[in-house]
C-alpha atoms as a PDB file:
ATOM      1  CA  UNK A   1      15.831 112.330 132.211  1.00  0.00           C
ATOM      2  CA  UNK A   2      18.703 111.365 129.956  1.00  0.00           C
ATOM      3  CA  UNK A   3      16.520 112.034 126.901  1.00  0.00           C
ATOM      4  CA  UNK A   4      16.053 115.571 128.335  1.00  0.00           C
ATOM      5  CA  UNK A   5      19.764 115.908 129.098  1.00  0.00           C
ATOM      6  CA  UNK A   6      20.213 114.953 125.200  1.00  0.00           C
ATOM      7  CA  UNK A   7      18.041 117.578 123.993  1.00  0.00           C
ATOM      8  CA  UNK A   8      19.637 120.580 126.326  1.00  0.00           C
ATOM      9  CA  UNK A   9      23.167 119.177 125.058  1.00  0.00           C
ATOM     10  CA  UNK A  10      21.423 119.566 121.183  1.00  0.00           C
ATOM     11  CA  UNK A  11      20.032 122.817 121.694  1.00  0.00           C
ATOM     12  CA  UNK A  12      23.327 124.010 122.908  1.00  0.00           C
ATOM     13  CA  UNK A  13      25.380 122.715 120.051  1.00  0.00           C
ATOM     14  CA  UNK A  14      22.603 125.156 118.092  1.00  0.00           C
ATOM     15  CA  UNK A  15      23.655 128.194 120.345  1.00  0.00           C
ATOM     16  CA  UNK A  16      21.000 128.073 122.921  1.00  0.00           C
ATOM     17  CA  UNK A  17      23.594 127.604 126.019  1.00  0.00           C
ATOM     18  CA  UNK A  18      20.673 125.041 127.533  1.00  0.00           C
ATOM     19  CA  UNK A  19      20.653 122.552 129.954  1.00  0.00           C
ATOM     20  CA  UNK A  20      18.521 120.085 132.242  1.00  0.00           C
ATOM     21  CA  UNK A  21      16.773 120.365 135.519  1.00  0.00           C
ATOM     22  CA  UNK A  22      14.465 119.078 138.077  1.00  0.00           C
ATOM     23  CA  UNK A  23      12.307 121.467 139.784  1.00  0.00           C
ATOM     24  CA  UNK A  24      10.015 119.612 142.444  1.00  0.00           C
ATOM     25  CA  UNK A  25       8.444 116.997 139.744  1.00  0.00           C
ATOM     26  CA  UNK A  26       8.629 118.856 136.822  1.00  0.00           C
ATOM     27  CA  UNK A  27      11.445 118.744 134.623  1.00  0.00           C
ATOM     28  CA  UNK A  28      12.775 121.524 132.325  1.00  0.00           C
ATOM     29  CA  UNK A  29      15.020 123.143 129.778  1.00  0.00           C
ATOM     30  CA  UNK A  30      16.681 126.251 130.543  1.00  0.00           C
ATOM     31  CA  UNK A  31      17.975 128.007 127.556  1.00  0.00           C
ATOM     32  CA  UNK A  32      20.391 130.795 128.829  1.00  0.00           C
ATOM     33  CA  UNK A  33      21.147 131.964 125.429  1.00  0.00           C
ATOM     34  CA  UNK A  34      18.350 132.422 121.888  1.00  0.00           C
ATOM     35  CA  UNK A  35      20.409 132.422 119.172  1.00  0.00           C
ATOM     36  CA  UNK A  36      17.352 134.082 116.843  1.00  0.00           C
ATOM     37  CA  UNK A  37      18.315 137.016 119.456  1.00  0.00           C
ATOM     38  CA  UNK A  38      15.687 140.698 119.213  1.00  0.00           C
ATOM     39  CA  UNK A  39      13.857 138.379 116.179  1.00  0.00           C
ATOM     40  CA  UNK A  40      12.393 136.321 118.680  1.00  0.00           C
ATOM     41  CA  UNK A  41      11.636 139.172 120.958  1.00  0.00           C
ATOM     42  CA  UNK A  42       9.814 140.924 117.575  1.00  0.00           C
ATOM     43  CA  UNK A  43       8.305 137.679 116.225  1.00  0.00           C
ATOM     44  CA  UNK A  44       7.262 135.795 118.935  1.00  0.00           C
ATOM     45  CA  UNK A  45       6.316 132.771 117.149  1.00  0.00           C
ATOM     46  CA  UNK A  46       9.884 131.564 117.148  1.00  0.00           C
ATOM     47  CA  UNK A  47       9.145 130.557 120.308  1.00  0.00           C
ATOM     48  CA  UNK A  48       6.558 127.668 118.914  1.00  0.00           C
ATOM     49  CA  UNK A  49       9.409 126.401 116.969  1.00  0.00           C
ATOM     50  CA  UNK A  50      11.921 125.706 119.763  1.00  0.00           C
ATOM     51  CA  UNK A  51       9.112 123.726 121.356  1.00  0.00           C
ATOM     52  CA  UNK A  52       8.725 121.749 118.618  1.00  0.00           C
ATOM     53  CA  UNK A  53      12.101 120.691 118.289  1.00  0.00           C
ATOM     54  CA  UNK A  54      11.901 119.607 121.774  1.00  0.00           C
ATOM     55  CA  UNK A  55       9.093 118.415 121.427  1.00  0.00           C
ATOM     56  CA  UNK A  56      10.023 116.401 118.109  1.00  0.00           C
ATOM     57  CA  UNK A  57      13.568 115.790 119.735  1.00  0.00           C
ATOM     58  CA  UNK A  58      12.225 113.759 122.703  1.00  0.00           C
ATOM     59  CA  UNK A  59       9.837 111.723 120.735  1.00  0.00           C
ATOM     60  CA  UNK A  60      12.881 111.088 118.922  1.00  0.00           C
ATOM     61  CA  UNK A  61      14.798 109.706 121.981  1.00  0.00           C
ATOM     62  CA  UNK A  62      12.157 108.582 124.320  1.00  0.00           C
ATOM     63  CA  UNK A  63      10.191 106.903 121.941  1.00  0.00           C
ATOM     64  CA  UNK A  64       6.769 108.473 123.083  1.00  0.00           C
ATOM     65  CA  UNK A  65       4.829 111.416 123.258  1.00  0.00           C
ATOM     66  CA  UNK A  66       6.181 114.810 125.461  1.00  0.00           C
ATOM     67  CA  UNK A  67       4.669 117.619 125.947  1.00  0.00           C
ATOM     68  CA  UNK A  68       6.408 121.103 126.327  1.00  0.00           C
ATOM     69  CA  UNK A  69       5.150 124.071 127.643  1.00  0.00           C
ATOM     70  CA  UNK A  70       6.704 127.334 127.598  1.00  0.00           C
ATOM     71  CA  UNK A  71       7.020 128.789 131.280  1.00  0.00           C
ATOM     72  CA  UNK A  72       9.428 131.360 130.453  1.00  0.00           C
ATOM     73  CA  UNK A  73      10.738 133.577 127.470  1.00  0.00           C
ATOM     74  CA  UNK A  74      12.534 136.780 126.617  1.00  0.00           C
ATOM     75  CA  UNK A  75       9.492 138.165 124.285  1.00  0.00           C
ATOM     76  CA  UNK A  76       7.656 137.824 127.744  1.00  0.00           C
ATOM     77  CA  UNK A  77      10.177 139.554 129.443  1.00  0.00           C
ATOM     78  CA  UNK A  78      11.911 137.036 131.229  1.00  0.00           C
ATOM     79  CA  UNK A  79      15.704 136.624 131.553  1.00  0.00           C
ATOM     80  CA  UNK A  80      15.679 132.997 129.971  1.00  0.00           C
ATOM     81  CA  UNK A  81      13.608 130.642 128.447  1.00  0.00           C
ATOM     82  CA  UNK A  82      11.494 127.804 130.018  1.00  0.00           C
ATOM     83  CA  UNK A  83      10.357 124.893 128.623  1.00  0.00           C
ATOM     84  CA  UNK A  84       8.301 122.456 131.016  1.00  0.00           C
ATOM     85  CA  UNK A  85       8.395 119.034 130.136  1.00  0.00           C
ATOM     86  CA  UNK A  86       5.851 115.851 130.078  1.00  0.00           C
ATOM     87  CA  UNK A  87       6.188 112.835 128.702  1.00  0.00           C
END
């Protein structure tokens, strides 16, 4: 969990206004904020990139493999973007 705390603290210093949380058993990122703005919204793929940052990030820091799934995102509509995370 501290790991994850890091990388929400990261991706805020990079203007994604994230943070940490527990929901049930799963843990998360919440980014309130994409800094790529409509170009993420047009181009999708962006997406794939902040999950391998967090991805890369918590290898980083945990010193083992994560996975990160995308629950949530504003090119799917949603309000913020969710990032599920496994490790």
């Amino acid at each position: 969990r501290t790991a994850l705390h890091a990388v929400a603290d990261a991706l805020t210093a990079h203007g994604f206004a994230a943070h940490a949380e527990k929901q049930g058993s799963e843990l998360r990122i919440v980014a309130e904020h994409c800094p790529f703005g409509d170009a993420a919204i047009e181009h999708p793929v962006i997406c794939a990139v902040d999950r391998g940052m967090v991805k890369g990030m918590l290898a980083g820091l945990y010193g083992g493999e994560a996975e990160a799934a995308l629950l949530a995102s504003l090119p799917m509509g949603d309000e913020v973007c969710v990032t599920s995370v496994e490790g």
